[in-house]
N, C-alpha and C. Protein backbone atom coordinates (compact mmCIF):
# COMPACT_ATOMS: atom_id res chain seq x y z
N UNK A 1 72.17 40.33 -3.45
CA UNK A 1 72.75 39.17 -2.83
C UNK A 1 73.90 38.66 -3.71
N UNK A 2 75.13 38.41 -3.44
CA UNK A 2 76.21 37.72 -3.63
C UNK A 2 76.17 36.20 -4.05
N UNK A 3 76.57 36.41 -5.07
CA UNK A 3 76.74 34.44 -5.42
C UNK A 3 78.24 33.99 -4.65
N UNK A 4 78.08 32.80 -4.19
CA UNK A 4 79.07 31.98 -3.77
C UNK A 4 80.56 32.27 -4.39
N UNK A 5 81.63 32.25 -3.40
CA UNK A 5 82.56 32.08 -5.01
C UNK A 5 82.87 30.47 -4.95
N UNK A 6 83.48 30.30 -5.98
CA UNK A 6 84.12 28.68 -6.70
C UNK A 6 84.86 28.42 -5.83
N UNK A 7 84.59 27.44 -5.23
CA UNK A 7 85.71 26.32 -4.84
C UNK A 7 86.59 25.71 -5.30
N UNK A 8 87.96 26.32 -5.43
CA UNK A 8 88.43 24.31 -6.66
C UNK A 8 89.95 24.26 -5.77
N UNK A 9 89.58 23.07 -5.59
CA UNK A 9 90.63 22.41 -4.41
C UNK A 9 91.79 21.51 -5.48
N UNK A 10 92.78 21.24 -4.83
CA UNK A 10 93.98 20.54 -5.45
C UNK A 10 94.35 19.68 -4.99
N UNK A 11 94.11 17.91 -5.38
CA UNK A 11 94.94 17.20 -4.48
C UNK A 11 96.33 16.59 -5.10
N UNK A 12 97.49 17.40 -4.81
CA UNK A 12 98.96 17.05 -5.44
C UNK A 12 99.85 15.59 -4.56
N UNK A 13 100.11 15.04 -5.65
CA UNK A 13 100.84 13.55 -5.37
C UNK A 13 101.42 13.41 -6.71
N UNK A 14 102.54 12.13 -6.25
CA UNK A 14 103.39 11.86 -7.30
C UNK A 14 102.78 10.56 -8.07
N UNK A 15 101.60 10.23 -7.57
CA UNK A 15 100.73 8.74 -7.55
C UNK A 15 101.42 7.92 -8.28
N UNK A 16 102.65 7.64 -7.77
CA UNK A 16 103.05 6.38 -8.60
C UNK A 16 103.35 4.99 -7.74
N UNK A 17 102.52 4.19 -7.96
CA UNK A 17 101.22 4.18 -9.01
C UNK A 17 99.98 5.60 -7.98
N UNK A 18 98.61 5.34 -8.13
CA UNK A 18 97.60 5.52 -7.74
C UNK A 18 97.00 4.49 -7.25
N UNK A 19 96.57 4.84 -5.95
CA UNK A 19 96.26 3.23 -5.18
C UNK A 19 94.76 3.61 -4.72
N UNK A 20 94.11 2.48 -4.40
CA UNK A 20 92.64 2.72 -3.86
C UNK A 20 92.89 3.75 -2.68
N UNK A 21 93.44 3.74 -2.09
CA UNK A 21 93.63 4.83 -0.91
C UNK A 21 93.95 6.41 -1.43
N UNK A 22 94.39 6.62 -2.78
CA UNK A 22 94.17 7.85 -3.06
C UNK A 22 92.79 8.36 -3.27
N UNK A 23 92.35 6.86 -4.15
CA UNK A 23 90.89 7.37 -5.11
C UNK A 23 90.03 6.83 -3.73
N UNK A 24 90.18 6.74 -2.75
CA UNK A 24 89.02 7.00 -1.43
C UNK A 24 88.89 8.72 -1.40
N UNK A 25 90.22 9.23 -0.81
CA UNK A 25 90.87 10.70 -0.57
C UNK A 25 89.99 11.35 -1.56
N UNK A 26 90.60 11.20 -3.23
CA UNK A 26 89.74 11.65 -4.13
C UNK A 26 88.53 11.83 -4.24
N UNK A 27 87.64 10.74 -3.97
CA UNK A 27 86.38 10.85 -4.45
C UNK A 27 85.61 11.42 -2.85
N UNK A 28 86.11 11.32 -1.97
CA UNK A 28 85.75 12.16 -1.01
C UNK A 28 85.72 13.61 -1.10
N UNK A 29 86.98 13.73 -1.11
CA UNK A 29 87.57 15.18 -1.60
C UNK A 29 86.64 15.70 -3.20
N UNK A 30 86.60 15.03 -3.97
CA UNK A 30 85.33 15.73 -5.21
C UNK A 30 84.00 16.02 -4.35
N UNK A 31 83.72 15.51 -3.93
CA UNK A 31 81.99 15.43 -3.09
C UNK A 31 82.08 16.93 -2.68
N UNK A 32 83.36 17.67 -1.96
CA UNK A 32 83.40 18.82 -1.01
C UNK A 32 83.55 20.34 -1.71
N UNK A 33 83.87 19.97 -3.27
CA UNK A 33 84.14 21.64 -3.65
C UNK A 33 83.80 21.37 -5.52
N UNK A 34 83.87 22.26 -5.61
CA UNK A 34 83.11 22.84 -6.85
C UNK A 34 84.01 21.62 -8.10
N UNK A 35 85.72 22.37 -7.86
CA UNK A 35 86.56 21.42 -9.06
C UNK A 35 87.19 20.72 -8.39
N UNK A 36 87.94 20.06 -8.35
CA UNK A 36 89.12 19.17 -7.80
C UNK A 36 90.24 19.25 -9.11
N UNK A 37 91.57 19.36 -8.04
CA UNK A 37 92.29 19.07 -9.62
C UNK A 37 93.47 17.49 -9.26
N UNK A 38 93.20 16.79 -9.63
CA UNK A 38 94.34 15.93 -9.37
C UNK A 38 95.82 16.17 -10.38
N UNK A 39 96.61 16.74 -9.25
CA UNK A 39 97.55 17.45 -10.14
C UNK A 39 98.75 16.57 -9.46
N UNK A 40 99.47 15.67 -10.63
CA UNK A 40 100.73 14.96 -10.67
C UNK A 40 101.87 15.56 -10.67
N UNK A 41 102.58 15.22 -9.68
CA UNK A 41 103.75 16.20 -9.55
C UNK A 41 104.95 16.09 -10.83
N UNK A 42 105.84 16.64 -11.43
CA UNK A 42 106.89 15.84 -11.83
C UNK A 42 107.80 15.43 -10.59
N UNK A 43 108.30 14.72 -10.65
CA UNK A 43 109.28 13.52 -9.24
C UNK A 43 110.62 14.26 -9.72
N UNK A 44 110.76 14.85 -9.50
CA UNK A 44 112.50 15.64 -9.65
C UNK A 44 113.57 15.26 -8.49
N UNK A 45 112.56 14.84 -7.23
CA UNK A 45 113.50 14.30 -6.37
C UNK A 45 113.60 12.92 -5.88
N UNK A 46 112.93 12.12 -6.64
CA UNK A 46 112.99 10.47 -6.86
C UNK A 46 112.69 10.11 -7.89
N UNK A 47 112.75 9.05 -8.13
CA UNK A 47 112.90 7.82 -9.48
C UNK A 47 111.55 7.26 -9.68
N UNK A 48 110.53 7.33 -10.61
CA UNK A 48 109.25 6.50 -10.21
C UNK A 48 109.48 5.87 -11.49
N UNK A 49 108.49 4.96 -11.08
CA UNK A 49 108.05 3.42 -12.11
C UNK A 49 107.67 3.64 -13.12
N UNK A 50 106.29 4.87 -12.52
CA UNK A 50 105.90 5.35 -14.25
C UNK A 50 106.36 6.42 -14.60
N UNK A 51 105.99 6.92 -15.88
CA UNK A 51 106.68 8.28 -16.25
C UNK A 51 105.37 9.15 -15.97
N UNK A 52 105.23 10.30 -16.18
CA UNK A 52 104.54 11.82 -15.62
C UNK A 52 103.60 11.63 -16.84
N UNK A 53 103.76 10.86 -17.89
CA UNK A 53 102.80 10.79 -18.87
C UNK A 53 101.65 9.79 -18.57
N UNK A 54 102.78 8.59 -18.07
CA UNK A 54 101.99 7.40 -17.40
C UNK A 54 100.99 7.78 -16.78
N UNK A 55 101.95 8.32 -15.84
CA UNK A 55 100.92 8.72 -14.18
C UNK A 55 99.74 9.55 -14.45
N UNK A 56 99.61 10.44 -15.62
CA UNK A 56 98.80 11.29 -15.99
C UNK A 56 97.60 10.26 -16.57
N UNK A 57 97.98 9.83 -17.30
CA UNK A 57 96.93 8.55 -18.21
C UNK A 57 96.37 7.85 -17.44
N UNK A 58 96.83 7.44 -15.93
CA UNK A 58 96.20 6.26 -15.35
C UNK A 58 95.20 7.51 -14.30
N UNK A 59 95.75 8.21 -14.08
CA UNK A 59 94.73 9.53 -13.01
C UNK A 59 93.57 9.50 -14.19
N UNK A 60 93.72 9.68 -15.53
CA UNK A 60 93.10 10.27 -16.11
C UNK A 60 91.68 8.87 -15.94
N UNK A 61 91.73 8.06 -16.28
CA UNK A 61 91.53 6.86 -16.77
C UNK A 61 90.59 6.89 -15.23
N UNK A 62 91.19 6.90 -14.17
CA UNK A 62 90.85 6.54 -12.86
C UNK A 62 89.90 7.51 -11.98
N UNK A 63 90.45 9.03 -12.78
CA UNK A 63 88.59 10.36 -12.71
C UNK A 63 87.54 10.26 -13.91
N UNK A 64 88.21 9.59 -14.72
CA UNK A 64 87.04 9.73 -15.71
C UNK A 64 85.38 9.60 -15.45
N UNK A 65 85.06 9.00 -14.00
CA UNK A 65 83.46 8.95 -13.51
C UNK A 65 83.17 10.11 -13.24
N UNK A 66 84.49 10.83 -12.68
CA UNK A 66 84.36 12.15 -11.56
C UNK A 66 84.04 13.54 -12.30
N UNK A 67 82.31 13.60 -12.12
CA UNK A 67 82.54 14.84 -13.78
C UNK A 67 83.60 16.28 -12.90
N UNK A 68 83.80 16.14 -11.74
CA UNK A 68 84.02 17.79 -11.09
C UNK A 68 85.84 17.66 -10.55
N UNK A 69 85.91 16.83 -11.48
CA UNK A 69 87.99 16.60 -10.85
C UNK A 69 88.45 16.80 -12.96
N UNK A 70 89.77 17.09 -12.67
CA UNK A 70 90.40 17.23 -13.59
C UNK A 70 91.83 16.58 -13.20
N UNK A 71 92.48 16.10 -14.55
CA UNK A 71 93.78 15.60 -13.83
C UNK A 71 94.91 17.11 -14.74
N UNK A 72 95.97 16.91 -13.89
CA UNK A 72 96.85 17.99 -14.90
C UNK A 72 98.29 17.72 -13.99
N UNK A 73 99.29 18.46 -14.80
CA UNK A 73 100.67 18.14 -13.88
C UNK A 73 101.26 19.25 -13.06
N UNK A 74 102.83 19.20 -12.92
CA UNK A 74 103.09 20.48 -12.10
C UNK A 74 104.51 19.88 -11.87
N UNK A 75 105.52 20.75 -12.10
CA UNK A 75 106.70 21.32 -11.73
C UNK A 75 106.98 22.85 -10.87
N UNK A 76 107.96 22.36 -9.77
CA UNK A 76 107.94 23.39 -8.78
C UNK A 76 107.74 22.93 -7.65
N UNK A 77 107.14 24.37 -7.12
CA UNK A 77 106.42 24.57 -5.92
C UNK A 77 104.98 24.87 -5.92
N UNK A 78 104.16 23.90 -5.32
CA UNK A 78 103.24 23.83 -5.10
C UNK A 78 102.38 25.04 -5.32
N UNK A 79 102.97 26.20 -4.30
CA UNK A 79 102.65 27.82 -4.69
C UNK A 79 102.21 27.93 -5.57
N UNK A 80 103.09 28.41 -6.11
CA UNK A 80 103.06 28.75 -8.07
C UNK A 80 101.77 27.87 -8.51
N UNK A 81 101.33 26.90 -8.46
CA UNK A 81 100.80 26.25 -9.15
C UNK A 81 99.16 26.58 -8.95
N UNK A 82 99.41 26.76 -7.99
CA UNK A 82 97.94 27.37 -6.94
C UNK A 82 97.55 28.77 -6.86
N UNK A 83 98.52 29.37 -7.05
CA UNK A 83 98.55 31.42 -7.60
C UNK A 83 97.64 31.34 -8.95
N UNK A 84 98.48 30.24 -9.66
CA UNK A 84 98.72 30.47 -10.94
C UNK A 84 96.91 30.22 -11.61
N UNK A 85 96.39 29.19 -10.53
CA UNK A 85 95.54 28.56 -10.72
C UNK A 85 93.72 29.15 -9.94
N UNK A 86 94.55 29.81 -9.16
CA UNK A 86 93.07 30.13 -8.04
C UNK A 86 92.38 29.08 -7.09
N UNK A 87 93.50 28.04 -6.75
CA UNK A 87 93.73 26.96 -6.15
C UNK A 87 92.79 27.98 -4.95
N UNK A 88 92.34 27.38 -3.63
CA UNK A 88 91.70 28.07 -2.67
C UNK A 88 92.10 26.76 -1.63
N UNK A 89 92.03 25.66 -1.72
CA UNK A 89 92.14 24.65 -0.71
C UNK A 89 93.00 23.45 -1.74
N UNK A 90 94.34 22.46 -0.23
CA UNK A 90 94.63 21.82 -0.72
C UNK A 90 94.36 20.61 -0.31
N UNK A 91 94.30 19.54 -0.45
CA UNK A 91 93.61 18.43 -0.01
C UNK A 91 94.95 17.64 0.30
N UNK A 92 94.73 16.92 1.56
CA UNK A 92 95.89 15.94 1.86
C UNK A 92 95.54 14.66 2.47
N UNK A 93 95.70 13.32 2.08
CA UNK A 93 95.45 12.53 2.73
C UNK A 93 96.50 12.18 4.04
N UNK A 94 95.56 11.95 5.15
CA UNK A 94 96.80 11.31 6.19
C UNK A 94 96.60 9.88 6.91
N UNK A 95 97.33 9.36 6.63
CA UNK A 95 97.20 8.24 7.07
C UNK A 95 97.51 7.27 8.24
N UNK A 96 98.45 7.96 8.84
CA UNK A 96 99.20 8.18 10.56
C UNK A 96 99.49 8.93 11.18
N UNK A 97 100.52 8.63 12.12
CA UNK A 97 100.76 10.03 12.82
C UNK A 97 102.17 10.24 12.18
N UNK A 98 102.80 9.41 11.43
CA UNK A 98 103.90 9.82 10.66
C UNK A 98 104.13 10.93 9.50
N UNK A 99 102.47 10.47 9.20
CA UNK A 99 102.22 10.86 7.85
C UNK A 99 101.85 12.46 8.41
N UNK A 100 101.22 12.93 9.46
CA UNK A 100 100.38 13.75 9.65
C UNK A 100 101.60 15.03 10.26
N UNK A 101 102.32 14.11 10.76
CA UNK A 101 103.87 15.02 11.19
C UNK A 101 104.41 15.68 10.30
N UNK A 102 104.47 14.98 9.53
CA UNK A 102 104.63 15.65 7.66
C UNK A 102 104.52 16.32 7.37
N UNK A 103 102.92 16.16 7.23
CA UNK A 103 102.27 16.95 6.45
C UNK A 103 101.47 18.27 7.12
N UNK A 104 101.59 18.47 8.54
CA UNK A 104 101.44 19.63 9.36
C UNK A 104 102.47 20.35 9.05
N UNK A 105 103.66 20.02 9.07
CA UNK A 105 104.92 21.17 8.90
C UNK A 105 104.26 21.67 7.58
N UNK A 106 104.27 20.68 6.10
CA UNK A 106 104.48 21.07 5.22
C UNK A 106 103.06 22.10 5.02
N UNK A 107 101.96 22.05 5.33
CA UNK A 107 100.33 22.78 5.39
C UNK A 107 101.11 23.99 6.52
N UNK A 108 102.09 24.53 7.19
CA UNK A 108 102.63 25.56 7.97
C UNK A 108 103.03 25.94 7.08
N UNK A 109 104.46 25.54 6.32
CA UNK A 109 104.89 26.04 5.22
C UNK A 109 104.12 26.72 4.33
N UNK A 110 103.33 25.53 3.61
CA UNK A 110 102.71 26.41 2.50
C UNK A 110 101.59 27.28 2.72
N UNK A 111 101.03 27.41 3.80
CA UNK A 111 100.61 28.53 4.88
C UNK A 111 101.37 29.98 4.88
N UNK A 112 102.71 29.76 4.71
CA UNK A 112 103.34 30.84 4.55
C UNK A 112 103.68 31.45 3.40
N UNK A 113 103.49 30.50 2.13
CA UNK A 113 104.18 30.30 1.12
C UNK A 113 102.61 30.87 0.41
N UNK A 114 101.45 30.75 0.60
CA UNK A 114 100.54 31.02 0.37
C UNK A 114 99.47 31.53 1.33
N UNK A 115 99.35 32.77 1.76
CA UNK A 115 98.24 32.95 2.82
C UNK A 115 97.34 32.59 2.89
N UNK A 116 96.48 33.06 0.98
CA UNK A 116 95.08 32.48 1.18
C UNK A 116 94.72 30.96 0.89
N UNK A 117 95.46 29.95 0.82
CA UNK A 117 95.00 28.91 0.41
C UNK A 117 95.12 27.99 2.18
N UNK A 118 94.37 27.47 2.18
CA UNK A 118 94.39 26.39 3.55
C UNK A 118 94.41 24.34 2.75
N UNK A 119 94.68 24.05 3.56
CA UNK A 119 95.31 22.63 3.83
C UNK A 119 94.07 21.89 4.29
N UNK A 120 93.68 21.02 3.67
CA UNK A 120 92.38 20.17 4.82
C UNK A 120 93.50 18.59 4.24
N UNK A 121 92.88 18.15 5.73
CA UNK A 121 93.38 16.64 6.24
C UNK A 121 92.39 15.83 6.11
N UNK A 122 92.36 15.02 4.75
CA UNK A 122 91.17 13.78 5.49
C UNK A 122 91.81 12.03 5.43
N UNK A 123 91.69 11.61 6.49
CA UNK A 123 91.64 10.62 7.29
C UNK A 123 91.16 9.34 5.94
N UNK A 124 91.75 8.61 5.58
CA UNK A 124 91.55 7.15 4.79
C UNK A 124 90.42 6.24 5.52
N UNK A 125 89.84 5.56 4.68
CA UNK A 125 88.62 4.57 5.02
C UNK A 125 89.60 3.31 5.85
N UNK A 126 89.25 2.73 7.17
CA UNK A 126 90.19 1.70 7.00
C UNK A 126 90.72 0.41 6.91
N UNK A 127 89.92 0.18 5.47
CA UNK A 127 90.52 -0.58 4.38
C UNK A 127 91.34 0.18 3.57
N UNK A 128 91.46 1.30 3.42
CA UNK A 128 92.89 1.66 2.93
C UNK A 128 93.94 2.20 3.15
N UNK A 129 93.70 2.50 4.56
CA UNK A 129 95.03 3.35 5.94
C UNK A 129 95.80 2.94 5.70
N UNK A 130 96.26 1.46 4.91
CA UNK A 130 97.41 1.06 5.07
C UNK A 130 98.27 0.94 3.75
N UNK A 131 97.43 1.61 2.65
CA UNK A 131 98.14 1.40 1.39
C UNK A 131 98.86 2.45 1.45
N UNK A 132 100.22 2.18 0.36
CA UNK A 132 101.51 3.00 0.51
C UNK A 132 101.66 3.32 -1.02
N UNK A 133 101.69 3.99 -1.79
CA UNK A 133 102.61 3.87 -3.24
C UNK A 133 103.27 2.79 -3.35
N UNK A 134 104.30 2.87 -2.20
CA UNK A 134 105.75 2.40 -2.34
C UNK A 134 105.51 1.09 -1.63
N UNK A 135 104.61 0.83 -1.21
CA UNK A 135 104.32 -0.47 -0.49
C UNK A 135 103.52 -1.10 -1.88
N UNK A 136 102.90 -0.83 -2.74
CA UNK A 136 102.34 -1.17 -3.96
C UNK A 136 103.60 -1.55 -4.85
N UNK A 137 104.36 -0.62 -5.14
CA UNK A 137 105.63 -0.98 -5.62
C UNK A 137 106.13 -2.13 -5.75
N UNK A 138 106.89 -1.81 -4.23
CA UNK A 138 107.74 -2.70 -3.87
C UNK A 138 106.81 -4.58 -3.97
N UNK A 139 105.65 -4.38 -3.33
CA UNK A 139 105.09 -5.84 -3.28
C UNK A 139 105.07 -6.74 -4.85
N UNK A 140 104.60 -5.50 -5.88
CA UNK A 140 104.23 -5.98 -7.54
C UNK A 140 105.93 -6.54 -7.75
N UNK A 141 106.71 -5.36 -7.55
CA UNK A 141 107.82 -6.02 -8.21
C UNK A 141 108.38 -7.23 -7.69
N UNK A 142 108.07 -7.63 -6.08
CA UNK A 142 108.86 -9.04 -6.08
C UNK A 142 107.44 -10.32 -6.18
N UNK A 143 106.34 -9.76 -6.82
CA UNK A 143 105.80 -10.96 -7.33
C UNK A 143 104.76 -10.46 -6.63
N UNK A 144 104.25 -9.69 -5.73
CA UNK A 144 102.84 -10.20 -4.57
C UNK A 144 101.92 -9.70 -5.57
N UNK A 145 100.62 -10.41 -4.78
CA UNK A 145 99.73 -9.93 -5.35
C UNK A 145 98.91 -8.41 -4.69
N UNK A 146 98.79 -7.38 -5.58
CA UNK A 146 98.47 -5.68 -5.27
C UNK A 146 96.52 -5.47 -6.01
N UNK A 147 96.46 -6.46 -6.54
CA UNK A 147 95.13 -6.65 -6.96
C UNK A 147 94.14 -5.77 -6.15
N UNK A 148 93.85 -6.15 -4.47
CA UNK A 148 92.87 -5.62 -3.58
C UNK A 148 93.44 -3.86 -3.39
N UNK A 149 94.91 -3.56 -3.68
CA UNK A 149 95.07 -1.78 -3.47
C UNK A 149 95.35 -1.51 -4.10
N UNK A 150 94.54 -1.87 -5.67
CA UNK A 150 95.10 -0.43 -6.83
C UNK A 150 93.70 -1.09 -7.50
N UNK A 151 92.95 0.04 -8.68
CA UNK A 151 92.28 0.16 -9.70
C UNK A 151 92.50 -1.22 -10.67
N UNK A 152 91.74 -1.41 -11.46
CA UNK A 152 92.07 -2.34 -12.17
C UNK A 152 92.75 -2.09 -13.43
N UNK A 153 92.87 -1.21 -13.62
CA UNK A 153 93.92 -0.64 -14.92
C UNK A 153 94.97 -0.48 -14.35
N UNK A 154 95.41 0.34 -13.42
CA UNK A 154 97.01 0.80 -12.90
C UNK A 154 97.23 -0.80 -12.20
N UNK A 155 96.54 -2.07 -12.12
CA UNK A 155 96.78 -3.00 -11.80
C UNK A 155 97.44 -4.01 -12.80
N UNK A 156 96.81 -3.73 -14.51
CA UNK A 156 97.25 -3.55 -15.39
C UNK A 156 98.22 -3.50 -15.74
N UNK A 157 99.00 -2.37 -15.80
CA UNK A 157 99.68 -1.10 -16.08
C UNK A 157 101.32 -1.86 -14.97
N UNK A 158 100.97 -1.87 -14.01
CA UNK A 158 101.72 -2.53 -12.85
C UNK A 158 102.45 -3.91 -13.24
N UNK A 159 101.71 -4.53 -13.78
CA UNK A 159 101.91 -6.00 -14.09
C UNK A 159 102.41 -5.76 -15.93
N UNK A 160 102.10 -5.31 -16.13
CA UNK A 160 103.11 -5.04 -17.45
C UNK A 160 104.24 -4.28 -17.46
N UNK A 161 104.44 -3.40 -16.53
CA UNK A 161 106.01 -2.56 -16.24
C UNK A 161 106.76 -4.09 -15.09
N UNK A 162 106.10 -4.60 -14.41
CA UNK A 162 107.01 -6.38 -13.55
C UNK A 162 107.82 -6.59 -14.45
N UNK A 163 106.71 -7.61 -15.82
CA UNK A 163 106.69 -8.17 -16.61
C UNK A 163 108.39 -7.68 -17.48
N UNK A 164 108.13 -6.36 -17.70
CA UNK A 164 109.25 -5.77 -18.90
C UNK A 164 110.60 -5.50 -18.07
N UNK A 165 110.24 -5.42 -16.68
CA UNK A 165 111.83 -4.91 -15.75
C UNK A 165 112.11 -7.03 -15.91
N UNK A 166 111.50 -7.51 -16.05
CA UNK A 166 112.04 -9.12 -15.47
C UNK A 166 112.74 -9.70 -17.00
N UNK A 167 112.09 -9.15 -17.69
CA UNK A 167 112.94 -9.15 -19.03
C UNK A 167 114.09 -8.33 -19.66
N UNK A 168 113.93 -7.00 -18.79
CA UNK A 168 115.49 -6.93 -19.11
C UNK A 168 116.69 -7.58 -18.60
């Protein structure tokens, strides 16, 4: 009889920040396969708040319960990273039908870009369908309060990068 093989799934984002609506995705997504990797993209094609070290420290900080996730980074293409890795499944949160328009092309693509790896979609709790990165962002920097959609460290973390942009 054959043992199982390993599961280890990848869920890639630029999490800047990381909002309760990822770590729903996340800790769902750990429950379903052997590893999880929360793998931070580098942002080569936008500007983020935190840096790739940041973003790494606060993922890190924010799986630390999760004994079966790992955090790590990634430049490129997704591919590569998942060849490189024995990636088997990628995890995507969707959160509309905007989001899901998206991210169907892009799970076709990397469908092509990778045969054996498949794409799973899971659906946000909804209390957090509506958190955005960039809706976290944007609210901290003109003052709102982001308290109820982020961790309490990257909430932290948030309010001390306000703090230092209002002083320069």
């Amino acid at each position: 009889m054959s043992q199982r093989q390993r599961i280890v799934a990848v869920y890639p984002g630029t999490f800047d920040p990381l909002t309760l609506g990822h770590e729903d995705i996340l800790k769902r997504a750990a429950g379903m396969f052997d590893e999880l990797v929360l793998a931070v993209a580098v942002a080569h094609h936008k500007r983020t708040m935190f840096s790739l070290d940041e973003r790494l420290a606060l993922a890190a900080e924010v799986t630390a319960p999760l004994g079966n996730v790992r955090v790590d980074s990634y430049r490129g293409l997704l591919r590569d990273y998942c060849l490189a890795r024995g990636v088997r499944v990628v995890v995507r949160g969707v959160r509309a039908a905007t989001d899901f328009d998206y991210e169907f092309q892009m799970a076709g693509m990397n469908r092509h870009l990778m045969p054996g790896v498949d794409t799973i979609f899971l659906t946000p709790q909804a209390q957090t369908q509506f958190i955005s990165s960039t809706f976290v962002r944007e609210i901290a920097t003109l003052g709102g309060d982001v308290a109820a959609l982020v961790s309490p460290s990257v909430l932290k973390r948030l309010q001390e990068r306000v703090a230092q942009a209002r002083e320069a």
